[in-house]
Protein backbone atom coordinates (compact mmCIF):
# COMPACT_ATOMS: atom_id res chain seq x y z
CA UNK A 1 114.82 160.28 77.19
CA UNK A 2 111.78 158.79 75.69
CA UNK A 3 114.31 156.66 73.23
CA UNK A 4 116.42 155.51 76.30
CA UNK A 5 112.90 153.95 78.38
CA UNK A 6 111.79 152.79 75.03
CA UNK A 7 115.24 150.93 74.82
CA UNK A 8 115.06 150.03 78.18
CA UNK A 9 112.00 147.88 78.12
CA UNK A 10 113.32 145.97 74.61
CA UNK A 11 116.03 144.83 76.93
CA UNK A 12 114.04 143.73 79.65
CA UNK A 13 111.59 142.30 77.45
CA UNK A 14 114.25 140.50 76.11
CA UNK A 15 115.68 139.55 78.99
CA UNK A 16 112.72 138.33 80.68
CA UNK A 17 111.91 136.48 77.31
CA UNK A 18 115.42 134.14 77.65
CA UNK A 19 114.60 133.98 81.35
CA UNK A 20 111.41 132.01 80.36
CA UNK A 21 112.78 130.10 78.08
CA UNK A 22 115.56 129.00 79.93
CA UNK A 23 113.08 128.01 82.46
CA UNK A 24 110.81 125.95 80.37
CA UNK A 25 113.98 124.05 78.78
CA UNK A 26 114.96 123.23 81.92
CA UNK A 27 111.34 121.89 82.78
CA UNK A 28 111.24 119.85 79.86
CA UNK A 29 115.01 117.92 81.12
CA UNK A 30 113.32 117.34 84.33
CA UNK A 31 110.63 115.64 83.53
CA UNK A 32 110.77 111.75 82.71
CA UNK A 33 109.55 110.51 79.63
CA UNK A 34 106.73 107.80 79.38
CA UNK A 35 107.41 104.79 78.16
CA UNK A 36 106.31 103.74 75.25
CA UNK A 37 103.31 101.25 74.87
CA UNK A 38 104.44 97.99 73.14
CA UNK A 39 101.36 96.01 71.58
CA UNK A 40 101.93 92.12 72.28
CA UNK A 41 99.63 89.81 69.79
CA UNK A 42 98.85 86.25 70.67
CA UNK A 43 100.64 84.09 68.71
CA UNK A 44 98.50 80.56 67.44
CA UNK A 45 99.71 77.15 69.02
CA UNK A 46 100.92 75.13 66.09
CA UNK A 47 98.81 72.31 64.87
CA UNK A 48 99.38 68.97 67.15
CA UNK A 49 101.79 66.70 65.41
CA UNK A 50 100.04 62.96 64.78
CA UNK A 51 101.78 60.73 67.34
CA UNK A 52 100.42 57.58 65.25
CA UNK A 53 99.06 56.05 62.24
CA UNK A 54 96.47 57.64 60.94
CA UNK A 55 92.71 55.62 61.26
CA UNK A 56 93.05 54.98 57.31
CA UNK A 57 96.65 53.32 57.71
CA UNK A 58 95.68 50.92 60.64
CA UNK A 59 92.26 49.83 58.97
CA UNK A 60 94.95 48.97 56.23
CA UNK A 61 97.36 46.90 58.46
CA UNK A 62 94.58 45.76 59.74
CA UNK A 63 93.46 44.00 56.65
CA UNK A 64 96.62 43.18 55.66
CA UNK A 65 97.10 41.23 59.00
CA UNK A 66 93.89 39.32 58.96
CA UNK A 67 94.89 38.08 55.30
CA UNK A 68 97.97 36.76 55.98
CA UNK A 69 96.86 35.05 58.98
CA UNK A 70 94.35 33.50 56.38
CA UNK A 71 96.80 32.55 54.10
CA UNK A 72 99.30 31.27 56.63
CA UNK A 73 96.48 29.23 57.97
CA UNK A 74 95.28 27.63 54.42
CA UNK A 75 99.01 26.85 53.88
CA UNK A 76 99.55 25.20 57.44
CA UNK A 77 96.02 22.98 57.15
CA UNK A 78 97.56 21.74 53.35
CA UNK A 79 100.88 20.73 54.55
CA UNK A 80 98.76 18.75 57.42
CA UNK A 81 96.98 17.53 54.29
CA UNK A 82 99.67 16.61 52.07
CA UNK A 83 101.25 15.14 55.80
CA UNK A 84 98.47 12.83 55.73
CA UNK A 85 98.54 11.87 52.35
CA UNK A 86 102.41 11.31 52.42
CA UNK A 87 101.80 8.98 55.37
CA UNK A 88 98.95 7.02 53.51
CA UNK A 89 100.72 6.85 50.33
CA UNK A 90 104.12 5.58 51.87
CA UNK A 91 101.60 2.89 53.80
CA UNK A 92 100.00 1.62 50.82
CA UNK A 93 103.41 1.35 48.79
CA UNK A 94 104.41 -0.70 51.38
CA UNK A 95 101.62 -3.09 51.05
CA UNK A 96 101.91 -3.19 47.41
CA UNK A 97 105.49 -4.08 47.64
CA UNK A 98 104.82 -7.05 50.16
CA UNK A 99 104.53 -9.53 48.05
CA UNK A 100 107.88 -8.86 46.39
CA UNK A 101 109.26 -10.05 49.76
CA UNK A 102 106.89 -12.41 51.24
CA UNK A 103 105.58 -15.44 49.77
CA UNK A 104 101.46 -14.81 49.14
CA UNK A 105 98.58 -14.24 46.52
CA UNK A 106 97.19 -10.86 46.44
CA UNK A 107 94.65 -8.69 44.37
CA UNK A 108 94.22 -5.07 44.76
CA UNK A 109 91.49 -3.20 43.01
CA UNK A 110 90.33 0.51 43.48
CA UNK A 111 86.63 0.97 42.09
CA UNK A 112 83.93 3.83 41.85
CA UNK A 113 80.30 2.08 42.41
CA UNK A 114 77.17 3.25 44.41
CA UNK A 115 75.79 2.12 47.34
CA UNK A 116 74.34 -2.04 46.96
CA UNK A 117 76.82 -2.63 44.06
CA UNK A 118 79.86 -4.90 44.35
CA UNK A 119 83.20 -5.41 43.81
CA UNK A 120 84.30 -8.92 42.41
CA UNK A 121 88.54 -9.36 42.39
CA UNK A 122 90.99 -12.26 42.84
CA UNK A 123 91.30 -15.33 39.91
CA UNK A 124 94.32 -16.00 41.08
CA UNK A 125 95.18 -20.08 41.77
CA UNK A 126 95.26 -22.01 44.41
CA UNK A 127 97.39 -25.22 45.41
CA UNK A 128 94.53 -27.26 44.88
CA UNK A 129 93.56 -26.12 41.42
CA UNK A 130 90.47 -23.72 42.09
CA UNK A 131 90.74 -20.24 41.79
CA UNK A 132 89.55 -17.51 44.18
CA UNK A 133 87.36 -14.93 44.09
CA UNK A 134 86.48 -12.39 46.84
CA UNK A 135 82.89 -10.16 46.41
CA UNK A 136 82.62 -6.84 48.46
CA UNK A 137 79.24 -5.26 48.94
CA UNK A 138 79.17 -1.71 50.49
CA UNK A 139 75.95 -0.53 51.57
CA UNK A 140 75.01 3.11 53.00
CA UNK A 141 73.29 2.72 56.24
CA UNK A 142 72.26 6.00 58.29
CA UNK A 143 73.35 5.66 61.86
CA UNK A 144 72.44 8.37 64.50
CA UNK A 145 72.48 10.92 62.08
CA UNK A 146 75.56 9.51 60.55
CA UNK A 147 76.41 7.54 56.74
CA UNK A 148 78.18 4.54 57.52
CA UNK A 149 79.37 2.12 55.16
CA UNK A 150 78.28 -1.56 56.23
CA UNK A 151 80.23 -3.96 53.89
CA UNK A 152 79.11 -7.61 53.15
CA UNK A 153 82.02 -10.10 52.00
CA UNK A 154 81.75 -13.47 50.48
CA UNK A 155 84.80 -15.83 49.40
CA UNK A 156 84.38 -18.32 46.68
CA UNK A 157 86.91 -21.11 46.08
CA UNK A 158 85.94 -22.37 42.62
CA UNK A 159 87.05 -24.60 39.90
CA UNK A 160 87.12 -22.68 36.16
CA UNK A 161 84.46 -24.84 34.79
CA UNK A 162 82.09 -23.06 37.56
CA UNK A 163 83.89 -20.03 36.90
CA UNK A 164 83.08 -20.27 33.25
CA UNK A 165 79.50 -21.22 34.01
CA UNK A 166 78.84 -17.74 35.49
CA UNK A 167 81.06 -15.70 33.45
CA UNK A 168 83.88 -15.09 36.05
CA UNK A 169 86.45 -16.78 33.63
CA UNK A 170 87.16 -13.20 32.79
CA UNK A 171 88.87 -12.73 35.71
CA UNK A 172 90.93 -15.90 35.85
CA UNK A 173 94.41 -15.38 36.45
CA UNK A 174 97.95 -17.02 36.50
CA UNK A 175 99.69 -13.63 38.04
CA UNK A 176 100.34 -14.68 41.83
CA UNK A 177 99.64 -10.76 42.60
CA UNK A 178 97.50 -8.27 40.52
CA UNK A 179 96.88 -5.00 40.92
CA UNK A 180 93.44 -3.20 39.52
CA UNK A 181 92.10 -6.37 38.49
CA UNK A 182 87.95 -6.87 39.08
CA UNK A 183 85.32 -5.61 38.16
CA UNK A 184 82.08 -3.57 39.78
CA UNK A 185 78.63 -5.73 39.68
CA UNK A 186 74.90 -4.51 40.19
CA UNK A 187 73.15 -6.18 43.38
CA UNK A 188 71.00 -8.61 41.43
CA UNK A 189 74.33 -9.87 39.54
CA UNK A 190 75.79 -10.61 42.32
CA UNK A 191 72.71 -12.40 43.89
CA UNK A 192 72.00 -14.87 41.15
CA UNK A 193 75.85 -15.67 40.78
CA UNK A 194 76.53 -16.16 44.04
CA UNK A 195 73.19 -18.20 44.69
CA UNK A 196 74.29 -20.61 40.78
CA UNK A 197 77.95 -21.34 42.57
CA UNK A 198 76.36 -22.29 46.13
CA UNK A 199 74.85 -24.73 43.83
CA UNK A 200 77.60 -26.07 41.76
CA UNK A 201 79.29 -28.70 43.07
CA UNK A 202 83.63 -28.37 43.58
CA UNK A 203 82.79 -24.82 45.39
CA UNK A 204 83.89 -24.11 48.89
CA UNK A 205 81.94 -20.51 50.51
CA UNK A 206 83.64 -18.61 53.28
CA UNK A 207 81.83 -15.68 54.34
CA UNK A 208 83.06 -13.10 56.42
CA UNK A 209 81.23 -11.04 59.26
CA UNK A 210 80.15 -7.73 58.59
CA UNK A 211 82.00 -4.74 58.85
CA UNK A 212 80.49 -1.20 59.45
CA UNK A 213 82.80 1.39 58.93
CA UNK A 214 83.16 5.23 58.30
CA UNK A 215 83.94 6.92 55.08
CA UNK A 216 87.62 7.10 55.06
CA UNK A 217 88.12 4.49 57.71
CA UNK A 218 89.63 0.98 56.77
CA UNK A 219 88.92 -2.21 57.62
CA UNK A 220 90.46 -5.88 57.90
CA UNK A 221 88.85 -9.35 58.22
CA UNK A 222 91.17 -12.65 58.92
CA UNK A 223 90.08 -16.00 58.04
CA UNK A 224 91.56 -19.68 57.80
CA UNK A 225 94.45 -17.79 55.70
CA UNK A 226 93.03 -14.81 54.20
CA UNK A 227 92.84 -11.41 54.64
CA UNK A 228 90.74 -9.11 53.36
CA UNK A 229 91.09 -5.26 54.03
CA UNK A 230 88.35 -2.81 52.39
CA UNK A 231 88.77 1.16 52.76
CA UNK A 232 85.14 3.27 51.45
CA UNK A 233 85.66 7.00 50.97
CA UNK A 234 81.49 8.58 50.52
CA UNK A 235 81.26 10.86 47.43
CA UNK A 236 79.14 13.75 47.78
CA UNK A 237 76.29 12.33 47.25
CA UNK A 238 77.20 10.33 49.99
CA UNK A 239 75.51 7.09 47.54
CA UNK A 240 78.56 6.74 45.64
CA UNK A 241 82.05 6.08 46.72
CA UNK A 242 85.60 4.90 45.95
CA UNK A 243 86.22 1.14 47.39
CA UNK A 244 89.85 -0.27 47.71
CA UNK A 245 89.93 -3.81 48.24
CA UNK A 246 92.83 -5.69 49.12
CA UNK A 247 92.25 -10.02 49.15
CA UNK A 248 96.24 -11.57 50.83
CA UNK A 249 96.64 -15.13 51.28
CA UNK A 250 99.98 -16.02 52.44
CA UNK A 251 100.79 -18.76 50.55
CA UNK A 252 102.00 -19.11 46.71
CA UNK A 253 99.31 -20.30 44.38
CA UNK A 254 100.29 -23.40 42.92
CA UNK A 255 101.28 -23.95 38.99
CA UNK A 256 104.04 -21.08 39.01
């Protein structure tokens, strides 16, 4: 009897054991589950992407600009240059070839002197037997601020006994037209030559006005005949200069 109550409450222990445990498995299907927790880190932006040339590049295109403008600029002020040139050089060719076609005496000299000095050119003859000479004397003058070039001119028509007298035989010529043919004379020179021929008899004077011109600039003085066309370019000195001198006469000299 004892055995069967002893076996009796194994079985209900038992039972009421799997009871529970059904129970509690059934709880656990029930319930819902949490959801998990999902950890979001920020992500970093990306570095901005240059949308332009960097401060180093455009101080370098910068530069590079401003020089060529520079050199485009130097290159457009020499063609001007060499322009102006061409035009004065095809301008003086053509006076050098005029007397090939026209009939005249000329003498053409280019000199270097300084300011008070002169230029003594021509020799060539003339129909009546004399010979002529032309003397230039540029002078500096400051005007307003400004060097200007006054030039003197004197004409001498002499015979070559005077000429010999006062030592311009040198310069005596049978060419109708010369080219770089004079010579440069100190102030005094010219004074005491020029005063010795007003005194000789056989010479005709012919003086021409004054002329006042800027370095550069050119000149021309017409008289009974003869032209006379001067062009002073100032060193830096602005004392010295280069003188071109240009004596016409338009008609042939007589013994050719």
């Amino acid at each position: 009897m004892k055995f069967a109550s002893h076996l009796f409450a194994c079985t209900l222990g038992a039972i009421i054991a799997g009871y529970c445990s059904y129970q509690w498995l059934e709880h656990s299907r029930s319930v819902t589950p949490l959801p998990s927790i999902q950890v979001v880190r920020p992500i970093a932006p990306p570095p901005p992407t240059p949308s332009g040339p960097s401060a180093t590049t455009l101080e370098q295109v910068n530069r590079t600009n401003a020089d060529l403008k520079a050199r485009l600029a130097k290159a457009e002020s020499q063609l001007s240059e060499n322009n102006t040139l061409l035009v004065q050089t095809r301008a003086r060719l053509e006076e050098l070839r005029r007397p090939m076609t026209a009939d005249m005496s000329s003498s053409t000299l280019s000199a270097q002197l300084k300011s008070g000095e002169s230029v003594v050119t021509g020799g060539y003859l003339l129909p009546d037997g004399k010979r002529l000479y032309a003397f230039v004397q540029p002078t500096v003058q400051l005007v307003n601020g400004e060097n200007l070039v006054r030039i003197n001119s004197r004409v001498r028509a002499i015979t070559d006994d005077a000429g010999s007298a006062v030592g311009l035989d040198g310069l005596a010529t049978n060419a109708a037209n010369t080219i770089q043919h004079g010579e440069v004379w100190f102030a005094d020179e010219q004074a005491a030559v020029l005063s010795l021929l007003d005194e000789s008899a056989g010479t005709d004077a012919l003086a021409y006005p004054a002329l006042t011109l800027r370095s550069g600039g050119s000149g021309m003085l017409e008289l009974n005949g003869l032209t006379l066309k001067v062009t002073p370019v100032l060193g830096a000195d602005q004392q010295t200069m280069d003188l071109e001198v240009r004596l016409e006469q338009q008609s042939a000299p007589a013994g050719n």
